[in-house]
C-alpha atoms as a PDB file:
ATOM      1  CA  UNK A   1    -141.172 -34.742  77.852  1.00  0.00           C
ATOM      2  CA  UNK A   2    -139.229 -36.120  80.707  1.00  0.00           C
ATOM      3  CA  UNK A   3    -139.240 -39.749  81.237  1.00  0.00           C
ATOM      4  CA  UNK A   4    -138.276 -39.592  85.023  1.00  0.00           C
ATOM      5  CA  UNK A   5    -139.676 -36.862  87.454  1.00  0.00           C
ATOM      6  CA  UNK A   6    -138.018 -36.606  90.694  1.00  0.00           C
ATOM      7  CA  UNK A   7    -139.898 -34.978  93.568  1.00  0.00           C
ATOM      8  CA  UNK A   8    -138.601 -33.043  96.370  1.00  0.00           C
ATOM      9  CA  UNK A   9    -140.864 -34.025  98.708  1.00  0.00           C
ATOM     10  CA  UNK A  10    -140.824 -32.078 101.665  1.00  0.00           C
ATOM     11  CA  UNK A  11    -140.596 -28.919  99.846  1.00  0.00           C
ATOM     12  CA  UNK A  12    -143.890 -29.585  97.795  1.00  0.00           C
ATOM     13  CA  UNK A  13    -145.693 -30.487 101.100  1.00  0.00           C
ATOM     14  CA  UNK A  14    -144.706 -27.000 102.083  1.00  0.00           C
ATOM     15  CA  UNK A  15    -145.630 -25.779  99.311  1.00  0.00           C
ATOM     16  CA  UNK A  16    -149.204 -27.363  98.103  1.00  0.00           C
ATOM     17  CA  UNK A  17    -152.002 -25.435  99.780  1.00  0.00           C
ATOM     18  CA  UNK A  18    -154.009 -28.718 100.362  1.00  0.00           C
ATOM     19  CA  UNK A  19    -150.750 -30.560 102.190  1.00  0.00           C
ATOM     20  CA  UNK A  20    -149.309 -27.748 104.374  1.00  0.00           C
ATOM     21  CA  UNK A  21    -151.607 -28.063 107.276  1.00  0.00           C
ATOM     22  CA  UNK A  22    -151.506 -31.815 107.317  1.00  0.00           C
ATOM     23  CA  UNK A  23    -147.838 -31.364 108.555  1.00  0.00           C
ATOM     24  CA  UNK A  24    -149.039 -30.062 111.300  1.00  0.00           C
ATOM     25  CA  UNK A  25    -150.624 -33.447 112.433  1.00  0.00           C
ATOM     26  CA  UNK A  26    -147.941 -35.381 111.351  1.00  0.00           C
ATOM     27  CA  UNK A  27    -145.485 -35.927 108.490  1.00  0.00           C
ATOM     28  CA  UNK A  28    -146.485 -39.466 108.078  1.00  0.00           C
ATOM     29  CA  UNK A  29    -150.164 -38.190 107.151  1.00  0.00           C
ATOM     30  CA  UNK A  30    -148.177 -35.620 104.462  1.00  0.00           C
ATOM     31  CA  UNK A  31    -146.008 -37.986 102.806  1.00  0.00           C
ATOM     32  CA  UNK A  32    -148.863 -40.688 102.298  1.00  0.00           C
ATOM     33  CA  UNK A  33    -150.938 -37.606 100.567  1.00  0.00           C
ATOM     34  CA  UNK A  34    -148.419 -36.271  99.078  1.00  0.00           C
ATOM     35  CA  UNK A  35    -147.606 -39.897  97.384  1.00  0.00           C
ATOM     36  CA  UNK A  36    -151.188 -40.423  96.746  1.00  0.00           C
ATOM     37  CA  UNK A  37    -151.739 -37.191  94.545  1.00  0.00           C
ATOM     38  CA  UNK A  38    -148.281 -38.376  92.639  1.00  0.00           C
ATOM     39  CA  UNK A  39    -149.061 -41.865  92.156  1.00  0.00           C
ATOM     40  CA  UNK A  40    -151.899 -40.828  89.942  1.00  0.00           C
ATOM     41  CA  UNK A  41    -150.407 -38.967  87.263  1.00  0.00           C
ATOM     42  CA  UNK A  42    -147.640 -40.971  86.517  1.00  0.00           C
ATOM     43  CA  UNK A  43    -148.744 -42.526  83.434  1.00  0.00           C
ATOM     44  CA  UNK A  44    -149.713 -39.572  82.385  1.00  0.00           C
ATOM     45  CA  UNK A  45    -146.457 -37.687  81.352  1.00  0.00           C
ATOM     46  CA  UNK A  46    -143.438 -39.929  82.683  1.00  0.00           C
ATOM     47  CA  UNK A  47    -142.803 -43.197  82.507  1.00  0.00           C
ATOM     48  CA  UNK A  48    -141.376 -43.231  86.771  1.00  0.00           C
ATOM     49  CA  UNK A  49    -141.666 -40.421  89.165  1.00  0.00           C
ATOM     50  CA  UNK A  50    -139.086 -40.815  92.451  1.00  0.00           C
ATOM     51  CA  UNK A  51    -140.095 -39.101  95.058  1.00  0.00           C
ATOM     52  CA  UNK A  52    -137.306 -38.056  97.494  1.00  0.00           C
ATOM     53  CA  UNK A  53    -137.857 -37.008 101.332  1.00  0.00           C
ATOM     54  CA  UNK A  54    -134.860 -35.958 103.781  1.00  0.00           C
ATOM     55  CA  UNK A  55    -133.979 -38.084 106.108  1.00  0.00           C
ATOM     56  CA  UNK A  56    -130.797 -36.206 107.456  1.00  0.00           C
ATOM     57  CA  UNK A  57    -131.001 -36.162 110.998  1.00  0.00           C
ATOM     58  CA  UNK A  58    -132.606 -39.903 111.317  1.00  0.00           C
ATOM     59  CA  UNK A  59    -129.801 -41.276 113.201  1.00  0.00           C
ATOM     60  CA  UNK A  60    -129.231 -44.885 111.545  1.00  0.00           C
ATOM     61  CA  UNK A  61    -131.109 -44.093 108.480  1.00  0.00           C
ATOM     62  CA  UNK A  62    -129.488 -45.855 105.700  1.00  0.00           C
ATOM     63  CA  UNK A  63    -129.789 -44.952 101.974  1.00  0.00           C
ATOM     64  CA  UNK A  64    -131.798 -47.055 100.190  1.00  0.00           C
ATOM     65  CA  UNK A  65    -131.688 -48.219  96.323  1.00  0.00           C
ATOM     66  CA  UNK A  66    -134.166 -46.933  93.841  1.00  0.00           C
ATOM     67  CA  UNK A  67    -136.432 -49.375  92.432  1.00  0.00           C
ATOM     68  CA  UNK A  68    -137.227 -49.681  88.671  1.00  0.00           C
ATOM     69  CA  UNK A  69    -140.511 -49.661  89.814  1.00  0.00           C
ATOM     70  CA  UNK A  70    -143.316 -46.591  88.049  1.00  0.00           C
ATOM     71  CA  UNK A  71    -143.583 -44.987  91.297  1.00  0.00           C
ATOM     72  CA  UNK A  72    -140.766 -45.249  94.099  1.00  0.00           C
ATOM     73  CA  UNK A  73    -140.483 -43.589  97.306  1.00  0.00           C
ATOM     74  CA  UNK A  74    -136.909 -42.741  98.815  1.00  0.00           C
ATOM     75  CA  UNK A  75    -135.264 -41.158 101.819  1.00  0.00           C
ATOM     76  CA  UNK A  76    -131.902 -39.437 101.820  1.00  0.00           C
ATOM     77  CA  UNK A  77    -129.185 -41.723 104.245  1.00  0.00           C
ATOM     78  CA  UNK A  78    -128.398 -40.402 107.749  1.00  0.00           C
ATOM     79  CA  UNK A  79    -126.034 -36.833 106.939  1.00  0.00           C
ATOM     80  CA  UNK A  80    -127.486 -36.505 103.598  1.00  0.00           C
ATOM     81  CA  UNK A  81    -130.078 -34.050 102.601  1.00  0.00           C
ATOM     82  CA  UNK A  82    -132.654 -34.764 100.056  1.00  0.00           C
ATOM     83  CA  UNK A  83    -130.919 -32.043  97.792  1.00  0.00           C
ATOM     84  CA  UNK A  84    -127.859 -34.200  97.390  1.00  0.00           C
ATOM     85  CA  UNK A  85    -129.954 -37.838  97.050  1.00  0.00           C
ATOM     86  CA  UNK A  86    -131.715 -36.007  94.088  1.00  0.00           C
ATOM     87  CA  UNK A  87    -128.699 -33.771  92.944  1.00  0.00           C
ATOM     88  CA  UNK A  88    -126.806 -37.551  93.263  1.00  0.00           C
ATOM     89  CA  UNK A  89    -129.694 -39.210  91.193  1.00  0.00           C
ATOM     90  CA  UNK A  90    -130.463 -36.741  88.852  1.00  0.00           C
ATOM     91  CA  UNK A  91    -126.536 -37.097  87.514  1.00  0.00           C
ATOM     92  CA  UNK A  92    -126.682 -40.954  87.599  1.00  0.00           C
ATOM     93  CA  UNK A  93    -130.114 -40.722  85.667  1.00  0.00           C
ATOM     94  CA  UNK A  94    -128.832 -38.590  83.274  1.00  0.00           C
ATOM     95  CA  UNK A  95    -125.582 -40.572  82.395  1.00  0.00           C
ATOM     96  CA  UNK A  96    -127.605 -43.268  82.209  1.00  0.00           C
ATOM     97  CA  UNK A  97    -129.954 -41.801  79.000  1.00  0.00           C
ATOM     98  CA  UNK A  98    -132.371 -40.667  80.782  1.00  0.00           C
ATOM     99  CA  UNK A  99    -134.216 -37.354  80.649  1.00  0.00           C
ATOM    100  CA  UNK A 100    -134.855 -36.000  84.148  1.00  0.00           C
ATOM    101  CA  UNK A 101    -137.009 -33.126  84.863  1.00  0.00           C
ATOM    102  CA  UNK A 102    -136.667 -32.114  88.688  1.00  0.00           C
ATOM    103  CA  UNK A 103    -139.948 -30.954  90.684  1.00  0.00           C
ATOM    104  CA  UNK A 104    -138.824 -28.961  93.905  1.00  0.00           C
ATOM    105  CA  UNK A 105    -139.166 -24.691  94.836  1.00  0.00           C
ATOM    106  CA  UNK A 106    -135.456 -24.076  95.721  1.00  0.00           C
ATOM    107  CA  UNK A 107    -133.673 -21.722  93.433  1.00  0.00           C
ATOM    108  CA  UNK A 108    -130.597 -23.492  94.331  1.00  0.00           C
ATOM    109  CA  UNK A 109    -131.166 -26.751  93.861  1.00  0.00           C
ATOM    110  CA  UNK A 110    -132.365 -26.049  90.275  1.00  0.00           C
ATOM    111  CA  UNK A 111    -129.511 -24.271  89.498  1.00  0.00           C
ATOM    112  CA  UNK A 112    -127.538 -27.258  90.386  1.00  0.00           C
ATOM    113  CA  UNK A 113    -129.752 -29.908  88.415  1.00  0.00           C
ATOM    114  CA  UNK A 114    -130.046 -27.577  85.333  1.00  0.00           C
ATOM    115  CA  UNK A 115    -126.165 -27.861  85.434  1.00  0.00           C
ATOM    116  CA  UNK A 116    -126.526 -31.618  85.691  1.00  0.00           C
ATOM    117  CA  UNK A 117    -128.638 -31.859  82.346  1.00  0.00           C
ATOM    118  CA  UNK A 118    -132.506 -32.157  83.813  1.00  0.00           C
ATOM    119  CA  UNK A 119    -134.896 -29.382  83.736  1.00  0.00           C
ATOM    120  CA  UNK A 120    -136.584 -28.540  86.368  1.00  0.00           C
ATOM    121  CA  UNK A 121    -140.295 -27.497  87.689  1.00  0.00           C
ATOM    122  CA  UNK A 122    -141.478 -25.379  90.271  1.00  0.00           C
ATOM    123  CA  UNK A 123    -143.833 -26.929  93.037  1.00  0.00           C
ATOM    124  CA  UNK A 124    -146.880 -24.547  92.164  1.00  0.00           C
ATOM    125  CA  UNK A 125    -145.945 -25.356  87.935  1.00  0.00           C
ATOM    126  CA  UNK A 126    -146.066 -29.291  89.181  1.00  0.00           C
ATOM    127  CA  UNK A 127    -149.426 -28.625  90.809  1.00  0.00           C
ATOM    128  CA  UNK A 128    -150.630 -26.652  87.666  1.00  0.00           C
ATOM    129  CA  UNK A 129    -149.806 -29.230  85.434  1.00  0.00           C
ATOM    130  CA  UNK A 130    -151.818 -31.996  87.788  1.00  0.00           C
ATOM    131  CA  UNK A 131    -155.099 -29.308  87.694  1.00  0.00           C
ATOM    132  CA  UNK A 132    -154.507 -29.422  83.882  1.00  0.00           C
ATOM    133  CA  UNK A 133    -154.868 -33.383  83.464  1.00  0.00           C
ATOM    134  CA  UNK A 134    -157.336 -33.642  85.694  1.00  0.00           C
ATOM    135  CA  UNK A 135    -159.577 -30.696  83.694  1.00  0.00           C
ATOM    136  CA  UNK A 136    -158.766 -32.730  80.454  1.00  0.00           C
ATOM    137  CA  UNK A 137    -159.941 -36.133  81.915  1.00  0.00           C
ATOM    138  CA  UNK A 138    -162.867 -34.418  83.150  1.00  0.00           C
ATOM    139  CA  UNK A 139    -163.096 -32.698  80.387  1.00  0.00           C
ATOM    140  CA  UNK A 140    -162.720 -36.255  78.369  1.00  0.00           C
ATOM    141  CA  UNK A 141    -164.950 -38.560  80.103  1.00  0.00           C
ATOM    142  CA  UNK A 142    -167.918 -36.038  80.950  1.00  0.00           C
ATOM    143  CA  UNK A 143    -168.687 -33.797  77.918  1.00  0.00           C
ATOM    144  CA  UNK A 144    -171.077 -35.190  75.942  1.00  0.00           C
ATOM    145  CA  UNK A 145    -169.442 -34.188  72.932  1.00  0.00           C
ATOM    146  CA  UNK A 146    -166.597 -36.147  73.527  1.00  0.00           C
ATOM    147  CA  UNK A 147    -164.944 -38.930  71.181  1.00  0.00           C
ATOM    148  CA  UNK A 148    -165.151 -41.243  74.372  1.00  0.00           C
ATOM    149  CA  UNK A 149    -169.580 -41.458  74.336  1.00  0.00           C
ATOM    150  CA  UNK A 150    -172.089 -43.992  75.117  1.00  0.00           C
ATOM    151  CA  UNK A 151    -172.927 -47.056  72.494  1.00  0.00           C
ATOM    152  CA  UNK A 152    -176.229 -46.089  72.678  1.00  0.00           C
ATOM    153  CA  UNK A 153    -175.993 -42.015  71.898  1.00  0.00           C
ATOM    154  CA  UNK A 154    -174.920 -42.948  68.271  1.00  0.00           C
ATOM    155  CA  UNK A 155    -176.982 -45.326  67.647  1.00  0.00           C
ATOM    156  CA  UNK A 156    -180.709 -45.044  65.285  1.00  0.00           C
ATOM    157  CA  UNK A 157    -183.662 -44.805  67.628  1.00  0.00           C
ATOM    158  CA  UNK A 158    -184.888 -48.199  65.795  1.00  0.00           C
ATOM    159  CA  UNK A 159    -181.216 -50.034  66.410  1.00  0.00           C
ATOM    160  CA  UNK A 160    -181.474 -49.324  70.084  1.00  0.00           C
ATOM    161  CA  UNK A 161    -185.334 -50.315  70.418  1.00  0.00           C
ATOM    162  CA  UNK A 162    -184.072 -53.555  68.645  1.00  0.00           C
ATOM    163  CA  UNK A 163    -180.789 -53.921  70.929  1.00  0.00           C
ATOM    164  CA  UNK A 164    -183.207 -53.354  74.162  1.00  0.00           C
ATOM    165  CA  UNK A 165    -186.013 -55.947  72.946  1.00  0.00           C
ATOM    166  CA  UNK A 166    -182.755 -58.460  72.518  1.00  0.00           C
ATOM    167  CA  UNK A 167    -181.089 -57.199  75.950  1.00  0.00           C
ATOM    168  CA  UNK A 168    -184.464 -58.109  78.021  1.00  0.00           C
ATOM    169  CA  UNK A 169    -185.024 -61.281  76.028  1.00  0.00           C
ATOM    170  CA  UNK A 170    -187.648 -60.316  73.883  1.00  0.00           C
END
């Protein structure tokens, strides 16, 4: 398991069924979905996921540092795409012990970050993997025969008469 997923943004908006058309009404709207649907799953298989949007042609646009935080958001500087930020990241990641695994569509750039030590993911094998978790949490918290059940399904028909009595002060 990789303990740092880094997201090319723009190209899973493009490629996410349920975000394509909101870039259409704006990329603000896509990004802020986009980071929504991320931010949830971040616990669940890495311990930070950077998510990495191209700002090459924002005149003025200055790189910014990568927080430590879980969840970060980043744009490329002015003149450099979001393929070199993460191509750039993925290297210092890797140097620094981490293990990267690299979510974007582009053959190329995942030929370039496989060379840099990270594995990488396809957008549609990202959004898989996010259908998967959310089957097994459903899967967890709403079968009845699940470890995770009510107090009050294992308990004696007497026990809970007694516990109810007690509960309304009887």
């Amino acid at each position: 398991m990789a303990d740092v997923l880094l997201v090319d943004g723009y190209n899973m908006i493009g490629s996410w069924d349920e975000l394509a058309p909101l870039k259409e009404t704006g990329l603000d709207a896509a990004r802020d979905a986009l980071c929504g649907i991320l931010s949830r799953y971040v616990s669940y298989r890495w311990d930070r996921i950077i998510v990495v949007f191209d700002a090459y042609r924002v005149p003025g646009r200055k790189r910014l540092p990568v927080s430590e935080d879980s969840f970060a958001v980043i744009f490329s500087g002015e003149g450099e795409t979001a393929d070199l930020a993460i191509e750039r990241l993925t290297g210092d990641l890797v140097a620094a012990g981490h293990t990267v695994q690299v979510a974007t569509s582009d053959a190329l750039e995942q030929l370039l970050i496989l060379a840099k030590g990270a594995t990488r993911i396809s957008a549609r094998e990202l959004r898989l993997q996010f259908l998967e978790i959310d089957r097994q949490m459903d899967e967890k918290y709403t079968n009845p025969g699940s470890k995770r059940q009510m107090l009050d399904t294992r308990l004696d028909e007497h026990t809970r008469d007694v516990l109810e009595r007690w509960r309304q002060g009887r």
